[in-house]
N, C-alpha and C. Protein backbone atom coordinates (compact mmCIF):
# COMPACT_ATOMS: atom_id res chain seq x y z
N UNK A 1 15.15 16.53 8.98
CA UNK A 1 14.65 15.18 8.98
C UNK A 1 14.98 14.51 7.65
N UNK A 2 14.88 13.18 7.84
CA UNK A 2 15.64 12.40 6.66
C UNK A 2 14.66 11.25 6.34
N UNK A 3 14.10 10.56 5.41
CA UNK A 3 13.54 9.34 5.11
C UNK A 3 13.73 9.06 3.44
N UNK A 4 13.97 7.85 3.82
CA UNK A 4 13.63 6.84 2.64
C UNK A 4 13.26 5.53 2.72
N UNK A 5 12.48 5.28 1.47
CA UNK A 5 11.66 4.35 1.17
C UNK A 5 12.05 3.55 -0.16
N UNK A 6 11.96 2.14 0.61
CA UNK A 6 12.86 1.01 -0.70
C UNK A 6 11.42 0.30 -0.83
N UNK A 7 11.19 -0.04 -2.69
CA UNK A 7 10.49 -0.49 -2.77
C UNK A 7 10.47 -1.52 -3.99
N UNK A 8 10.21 -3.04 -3.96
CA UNK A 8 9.85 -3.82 -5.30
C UNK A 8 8.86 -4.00 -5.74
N UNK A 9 8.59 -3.69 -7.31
CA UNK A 9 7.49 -3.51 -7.56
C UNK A 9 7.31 -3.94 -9.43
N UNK A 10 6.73 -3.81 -10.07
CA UNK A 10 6.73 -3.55 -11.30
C UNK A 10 6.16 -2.47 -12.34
N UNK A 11 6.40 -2.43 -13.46
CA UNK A 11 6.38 -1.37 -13.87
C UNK A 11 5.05 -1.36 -14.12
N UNK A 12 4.24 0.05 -13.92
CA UNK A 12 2.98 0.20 -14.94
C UNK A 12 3.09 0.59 -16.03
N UNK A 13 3.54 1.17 -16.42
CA UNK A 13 4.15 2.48 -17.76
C UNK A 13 5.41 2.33 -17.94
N UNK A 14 5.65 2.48 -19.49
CA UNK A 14 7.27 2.81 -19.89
C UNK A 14 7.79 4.25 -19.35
N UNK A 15 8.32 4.52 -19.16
CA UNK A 15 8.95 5.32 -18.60
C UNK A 15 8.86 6.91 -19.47
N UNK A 16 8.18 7.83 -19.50
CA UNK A 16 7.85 8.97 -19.78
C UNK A 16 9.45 9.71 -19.63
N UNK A 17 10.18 10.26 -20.65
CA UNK A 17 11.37 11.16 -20.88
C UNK A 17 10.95 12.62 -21.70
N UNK A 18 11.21 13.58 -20.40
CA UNK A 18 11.28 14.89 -20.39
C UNK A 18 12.74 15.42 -20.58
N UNK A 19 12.93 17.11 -21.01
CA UNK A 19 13.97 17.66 -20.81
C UNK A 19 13.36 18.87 -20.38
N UNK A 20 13.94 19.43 -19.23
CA UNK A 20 13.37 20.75 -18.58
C UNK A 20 13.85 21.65 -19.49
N UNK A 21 13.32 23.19 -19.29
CA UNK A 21 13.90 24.29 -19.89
C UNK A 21 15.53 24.69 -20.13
N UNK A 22 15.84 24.14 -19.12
CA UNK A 22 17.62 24.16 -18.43
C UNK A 22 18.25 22.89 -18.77
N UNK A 23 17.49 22.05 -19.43
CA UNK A 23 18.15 21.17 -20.37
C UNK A 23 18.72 20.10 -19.03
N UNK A 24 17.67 19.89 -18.08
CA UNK A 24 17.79 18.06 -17.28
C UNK A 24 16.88 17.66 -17.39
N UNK A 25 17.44 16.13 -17.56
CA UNK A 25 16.48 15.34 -17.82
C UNK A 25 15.84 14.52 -16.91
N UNK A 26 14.43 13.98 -16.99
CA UNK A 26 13.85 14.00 -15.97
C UNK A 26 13.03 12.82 -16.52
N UNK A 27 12.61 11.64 -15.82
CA UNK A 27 12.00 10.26 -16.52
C UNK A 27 10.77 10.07 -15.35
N UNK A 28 9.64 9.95 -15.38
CA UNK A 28 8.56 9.21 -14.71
C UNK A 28 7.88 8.00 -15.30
N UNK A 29 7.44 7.33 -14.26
CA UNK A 29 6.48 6.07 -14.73
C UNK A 29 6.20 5.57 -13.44
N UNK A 30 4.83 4.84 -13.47
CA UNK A 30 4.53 4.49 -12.06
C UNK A 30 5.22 2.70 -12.07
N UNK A 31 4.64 2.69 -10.62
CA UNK A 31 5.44 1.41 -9.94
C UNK A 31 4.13 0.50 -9.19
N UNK A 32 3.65 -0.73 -9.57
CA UNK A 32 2.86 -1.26 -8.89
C UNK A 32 3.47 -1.98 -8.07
N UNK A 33 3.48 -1.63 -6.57
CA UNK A 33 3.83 -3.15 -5.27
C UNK A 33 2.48 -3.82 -4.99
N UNK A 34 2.93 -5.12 -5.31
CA UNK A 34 1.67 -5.83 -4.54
C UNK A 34 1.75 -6.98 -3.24
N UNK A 35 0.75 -6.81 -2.09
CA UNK A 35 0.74 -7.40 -1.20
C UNK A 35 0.03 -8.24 -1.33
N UNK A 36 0.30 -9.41 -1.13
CA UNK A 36 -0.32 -10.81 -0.79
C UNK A 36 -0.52 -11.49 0.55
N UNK A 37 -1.72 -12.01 1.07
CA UNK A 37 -2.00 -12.56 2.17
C UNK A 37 -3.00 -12.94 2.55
N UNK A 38 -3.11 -14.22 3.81
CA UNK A 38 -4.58 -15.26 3.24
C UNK A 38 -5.20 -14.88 4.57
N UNK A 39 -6.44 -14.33 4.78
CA UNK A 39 -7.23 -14.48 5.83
C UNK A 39 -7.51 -15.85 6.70
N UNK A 40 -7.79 -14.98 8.49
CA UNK A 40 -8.45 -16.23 8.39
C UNK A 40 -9.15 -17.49 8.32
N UNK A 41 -9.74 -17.11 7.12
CA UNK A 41 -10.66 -18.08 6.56
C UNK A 41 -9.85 -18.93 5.45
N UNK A 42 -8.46 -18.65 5.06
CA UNK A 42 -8.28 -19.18 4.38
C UNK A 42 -8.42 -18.52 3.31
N UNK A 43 -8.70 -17.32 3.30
CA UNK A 43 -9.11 -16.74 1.88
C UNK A 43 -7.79 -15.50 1.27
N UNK A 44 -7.40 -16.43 0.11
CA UNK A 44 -5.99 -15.32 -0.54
C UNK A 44 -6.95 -13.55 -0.79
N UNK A 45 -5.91 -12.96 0.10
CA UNK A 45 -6.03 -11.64 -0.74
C UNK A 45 -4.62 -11.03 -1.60
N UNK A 46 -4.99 -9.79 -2.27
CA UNK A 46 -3.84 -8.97 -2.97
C UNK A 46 -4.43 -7.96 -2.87
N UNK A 47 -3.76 -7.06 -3.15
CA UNK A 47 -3.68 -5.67 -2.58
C UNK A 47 -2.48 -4.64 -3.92
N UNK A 48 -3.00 -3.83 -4.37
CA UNK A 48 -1.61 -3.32 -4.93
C UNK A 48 -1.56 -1.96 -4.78
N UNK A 49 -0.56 -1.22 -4.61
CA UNK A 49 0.11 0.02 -4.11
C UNK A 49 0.62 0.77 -4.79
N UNK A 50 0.11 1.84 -5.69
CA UNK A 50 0.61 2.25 -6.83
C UNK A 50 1.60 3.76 -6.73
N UNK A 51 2.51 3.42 -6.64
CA UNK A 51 3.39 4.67 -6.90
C UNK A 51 3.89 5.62 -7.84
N UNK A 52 4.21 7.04 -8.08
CA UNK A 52 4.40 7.73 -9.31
C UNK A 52 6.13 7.74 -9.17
N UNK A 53 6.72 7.37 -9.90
CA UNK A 53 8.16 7.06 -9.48
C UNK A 53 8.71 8.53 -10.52
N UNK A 54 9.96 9.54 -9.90
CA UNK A 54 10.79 10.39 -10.67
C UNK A 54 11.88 9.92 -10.54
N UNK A 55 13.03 10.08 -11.60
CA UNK A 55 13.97 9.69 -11.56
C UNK A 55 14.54 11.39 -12.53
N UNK A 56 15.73 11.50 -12.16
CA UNK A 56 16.32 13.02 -12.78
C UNK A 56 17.78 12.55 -12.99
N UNK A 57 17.92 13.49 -14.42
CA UNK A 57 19.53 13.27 -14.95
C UNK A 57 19.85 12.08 -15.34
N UNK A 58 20.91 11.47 -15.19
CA UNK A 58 21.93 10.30 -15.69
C UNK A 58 20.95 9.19 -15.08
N UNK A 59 20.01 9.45 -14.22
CA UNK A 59 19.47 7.71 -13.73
C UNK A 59 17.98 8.13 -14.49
N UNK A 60 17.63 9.00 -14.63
CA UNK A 60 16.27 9.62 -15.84
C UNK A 60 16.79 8.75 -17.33
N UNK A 61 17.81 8.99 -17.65
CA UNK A 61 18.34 8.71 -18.90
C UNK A 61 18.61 7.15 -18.99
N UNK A 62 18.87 6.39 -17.89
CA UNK A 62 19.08 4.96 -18.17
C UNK A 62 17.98 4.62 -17.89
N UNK A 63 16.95 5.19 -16.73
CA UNK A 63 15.59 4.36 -16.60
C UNK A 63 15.01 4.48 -18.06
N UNK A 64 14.91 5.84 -18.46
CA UNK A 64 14.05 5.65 -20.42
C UNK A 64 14.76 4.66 -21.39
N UNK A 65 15.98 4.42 -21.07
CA UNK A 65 16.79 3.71 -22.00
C UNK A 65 16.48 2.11 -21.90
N UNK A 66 16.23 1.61 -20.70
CA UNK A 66 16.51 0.20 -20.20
C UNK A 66 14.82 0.04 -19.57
N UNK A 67 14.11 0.52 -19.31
CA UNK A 67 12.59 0.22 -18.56
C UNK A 67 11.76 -0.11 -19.21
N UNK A 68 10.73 -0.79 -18.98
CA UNK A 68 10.24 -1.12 -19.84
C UNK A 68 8.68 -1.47 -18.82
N UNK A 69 7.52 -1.28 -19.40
CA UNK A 69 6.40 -1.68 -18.70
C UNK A 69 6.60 -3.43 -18.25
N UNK A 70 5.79 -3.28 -17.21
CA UNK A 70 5.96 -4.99 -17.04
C UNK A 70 7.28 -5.23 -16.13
N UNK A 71 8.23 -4.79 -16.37
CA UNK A 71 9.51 -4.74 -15.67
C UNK A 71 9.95 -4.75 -14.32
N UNK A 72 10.03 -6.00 -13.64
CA UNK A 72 10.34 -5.93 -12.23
C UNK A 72 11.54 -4.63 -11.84
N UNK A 73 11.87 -4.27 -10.65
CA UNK A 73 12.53 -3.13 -10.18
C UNK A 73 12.69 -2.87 -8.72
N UNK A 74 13.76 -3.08 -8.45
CA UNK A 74 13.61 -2.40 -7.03
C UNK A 74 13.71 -0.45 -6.75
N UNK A 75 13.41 0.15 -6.69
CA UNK A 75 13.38 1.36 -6.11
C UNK A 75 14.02 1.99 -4.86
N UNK A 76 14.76 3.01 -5.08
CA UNK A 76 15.20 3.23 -3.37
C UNK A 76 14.67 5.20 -3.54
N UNK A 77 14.75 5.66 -2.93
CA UNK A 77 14.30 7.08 -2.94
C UNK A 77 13.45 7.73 -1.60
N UNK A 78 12.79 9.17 -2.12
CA UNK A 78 12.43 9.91 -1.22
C UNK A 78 10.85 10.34 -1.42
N UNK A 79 10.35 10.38 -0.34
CA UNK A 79 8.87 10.35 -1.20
C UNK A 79 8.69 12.31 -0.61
N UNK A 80 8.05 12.07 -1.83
CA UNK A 80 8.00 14.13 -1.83
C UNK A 80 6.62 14.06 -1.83
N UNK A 81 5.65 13.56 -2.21
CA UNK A 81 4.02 13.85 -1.62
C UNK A 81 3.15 12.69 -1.82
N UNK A 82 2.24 12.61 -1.14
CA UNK A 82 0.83 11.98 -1.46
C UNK A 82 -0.55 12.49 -1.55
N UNK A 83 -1.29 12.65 -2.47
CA UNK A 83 -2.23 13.33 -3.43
C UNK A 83 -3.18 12.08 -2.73
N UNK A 84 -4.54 12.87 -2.36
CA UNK A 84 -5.93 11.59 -2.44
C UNK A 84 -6.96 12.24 -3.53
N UNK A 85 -7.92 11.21 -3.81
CA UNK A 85 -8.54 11.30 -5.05
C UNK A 85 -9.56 10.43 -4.91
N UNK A 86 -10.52 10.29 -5.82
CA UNK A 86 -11.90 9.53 -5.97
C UNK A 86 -11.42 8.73 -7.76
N UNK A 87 -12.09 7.52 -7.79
CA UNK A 87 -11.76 6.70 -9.08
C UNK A 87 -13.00 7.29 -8.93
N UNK A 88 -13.48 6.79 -10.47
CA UNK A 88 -14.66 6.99 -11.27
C UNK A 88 -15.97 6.53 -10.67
N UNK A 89 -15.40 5.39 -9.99
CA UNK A 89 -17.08 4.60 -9.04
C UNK A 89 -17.02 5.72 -7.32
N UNK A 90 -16.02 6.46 -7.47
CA UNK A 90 -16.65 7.30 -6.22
C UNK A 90 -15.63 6.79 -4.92
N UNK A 91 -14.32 5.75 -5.61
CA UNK A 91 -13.94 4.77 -4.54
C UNK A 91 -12.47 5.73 -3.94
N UNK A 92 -12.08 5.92 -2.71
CA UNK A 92 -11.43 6.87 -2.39
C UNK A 92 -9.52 6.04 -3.14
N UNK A 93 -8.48 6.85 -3.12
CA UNK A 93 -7.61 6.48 -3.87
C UNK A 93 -6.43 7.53 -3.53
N UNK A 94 -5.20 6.93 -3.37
CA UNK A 94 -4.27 7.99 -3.27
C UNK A 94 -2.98 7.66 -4.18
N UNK A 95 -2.44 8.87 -4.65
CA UNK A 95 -0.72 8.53 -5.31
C UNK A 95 0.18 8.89 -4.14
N UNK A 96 1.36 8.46 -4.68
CA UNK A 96 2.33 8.49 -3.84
C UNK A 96 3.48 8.83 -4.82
N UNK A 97 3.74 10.13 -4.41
CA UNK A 97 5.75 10.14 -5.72
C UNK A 97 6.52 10.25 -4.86
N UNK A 98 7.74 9.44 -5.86
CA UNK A 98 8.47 9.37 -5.06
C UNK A 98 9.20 9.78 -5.59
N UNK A 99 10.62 10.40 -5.44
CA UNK A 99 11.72 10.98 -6.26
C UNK A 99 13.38 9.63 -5.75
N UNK A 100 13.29 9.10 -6.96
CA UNK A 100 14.09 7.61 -7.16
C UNK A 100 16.06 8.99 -6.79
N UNK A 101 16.76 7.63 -5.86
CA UNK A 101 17.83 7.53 -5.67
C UNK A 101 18.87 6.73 -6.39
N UNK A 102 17.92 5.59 -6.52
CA UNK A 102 18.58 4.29 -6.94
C UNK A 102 17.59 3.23 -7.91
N UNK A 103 17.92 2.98 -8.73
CA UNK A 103 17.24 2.17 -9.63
C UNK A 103 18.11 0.66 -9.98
N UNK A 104 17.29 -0.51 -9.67
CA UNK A 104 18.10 -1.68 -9.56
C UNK A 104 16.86 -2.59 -10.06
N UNK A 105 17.71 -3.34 -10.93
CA UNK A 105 16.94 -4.39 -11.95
C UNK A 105 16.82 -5.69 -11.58
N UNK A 106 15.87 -6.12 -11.26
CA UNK A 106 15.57 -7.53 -10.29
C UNK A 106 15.13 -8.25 -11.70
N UNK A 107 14.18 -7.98 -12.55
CA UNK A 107 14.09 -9.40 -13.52
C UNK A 107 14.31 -8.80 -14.77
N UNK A 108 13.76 -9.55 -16.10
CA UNK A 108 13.48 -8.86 -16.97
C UNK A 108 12.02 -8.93 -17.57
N UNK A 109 12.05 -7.84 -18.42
CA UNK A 109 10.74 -7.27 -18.76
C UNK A 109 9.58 -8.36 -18.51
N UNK A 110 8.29 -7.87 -17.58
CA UNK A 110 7.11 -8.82 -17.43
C UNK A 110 7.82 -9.79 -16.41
N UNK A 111 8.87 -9.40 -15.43
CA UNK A 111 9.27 -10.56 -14.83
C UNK A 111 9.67 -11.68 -15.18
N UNK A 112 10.21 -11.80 -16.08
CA UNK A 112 10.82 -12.60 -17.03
C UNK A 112 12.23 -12.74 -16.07
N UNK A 113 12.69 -14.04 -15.32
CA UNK A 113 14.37 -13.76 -15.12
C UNK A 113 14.88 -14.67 -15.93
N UNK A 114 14.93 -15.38 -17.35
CA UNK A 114 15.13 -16.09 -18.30
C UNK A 114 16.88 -15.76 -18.61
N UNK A 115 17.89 -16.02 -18.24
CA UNK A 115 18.92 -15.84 -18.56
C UNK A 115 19.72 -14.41 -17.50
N UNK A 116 20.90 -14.44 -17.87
CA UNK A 116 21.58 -13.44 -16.60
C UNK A 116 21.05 -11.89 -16.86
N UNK A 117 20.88 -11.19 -16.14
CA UNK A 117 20.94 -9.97 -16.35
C UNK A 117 21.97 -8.64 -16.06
N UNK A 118 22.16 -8.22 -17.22
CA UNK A 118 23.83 -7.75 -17.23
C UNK A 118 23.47 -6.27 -17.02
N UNK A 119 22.57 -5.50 -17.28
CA UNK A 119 22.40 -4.16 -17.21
C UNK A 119 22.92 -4.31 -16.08
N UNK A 120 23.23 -2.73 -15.58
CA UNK A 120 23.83 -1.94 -14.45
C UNK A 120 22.72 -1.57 -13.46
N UNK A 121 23.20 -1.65 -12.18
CA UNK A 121 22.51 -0.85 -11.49
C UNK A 121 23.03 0.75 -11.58
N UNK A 122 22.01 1.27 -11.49
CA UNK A 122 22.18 2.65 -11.65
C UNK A 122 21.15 3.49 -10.83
């Protein structure tokens, strides 16, 4: 069986850079998507969807190089688990990782698209 999951989102975290024992490199940071939509009553909601994003090797090494918190992003990848959990008020909560294929730069940092953006997709 085969799946993947494309996702835009922004950054929560700068991007965490590891090197394994065997010397690859390996980059995490999570990914907030948020959903928007008005009941109805008329009433706006949001919603946000927090993902643990991995990225390994040569796309590990440009996500630590070029990411930045705040940072719009599209995501393409494979999701390898989802973990549930309780926040602190008792409120139920789940992660989601995903292990990144593709990393592609939609704005700049904080959503900023202020001028062209030349980085690479990678």
């Amino acid at each position: 069986m085969y799946q993947m999951l494309t996702l835009i989102g922004n950054l929560g975290s700068d991007p965490e850079m590891r090197v394994t024992p065997t010397g690859t490199s390996v980059a995490s940071f999570t990914l907030a998507v948020n959903k928007t939509w008005v009941t109805q009553d008329g009433e706006k909601k949001e919603k946000t969807t927090w993902f643990r994003i991995t990225a390994w090797r040569k796309l590990a090494e440009t996500a630590a190089q070029h990411l930045a918190k705040g940072r719009q992003i599209l995501v393409v990848g494979e999701v390898e688990e989802a973990s549930a959990w309780s926040d602190r008020d008792g409120n139920p909560r789940a992660t989601i990782e995903v292990t990144a294929t593709l990393i592609r730069f939609l704005g700049g940092k904080n959503g900023d698209h202020g001028g062209e953006d030349t980085l690479p997709e990678f």
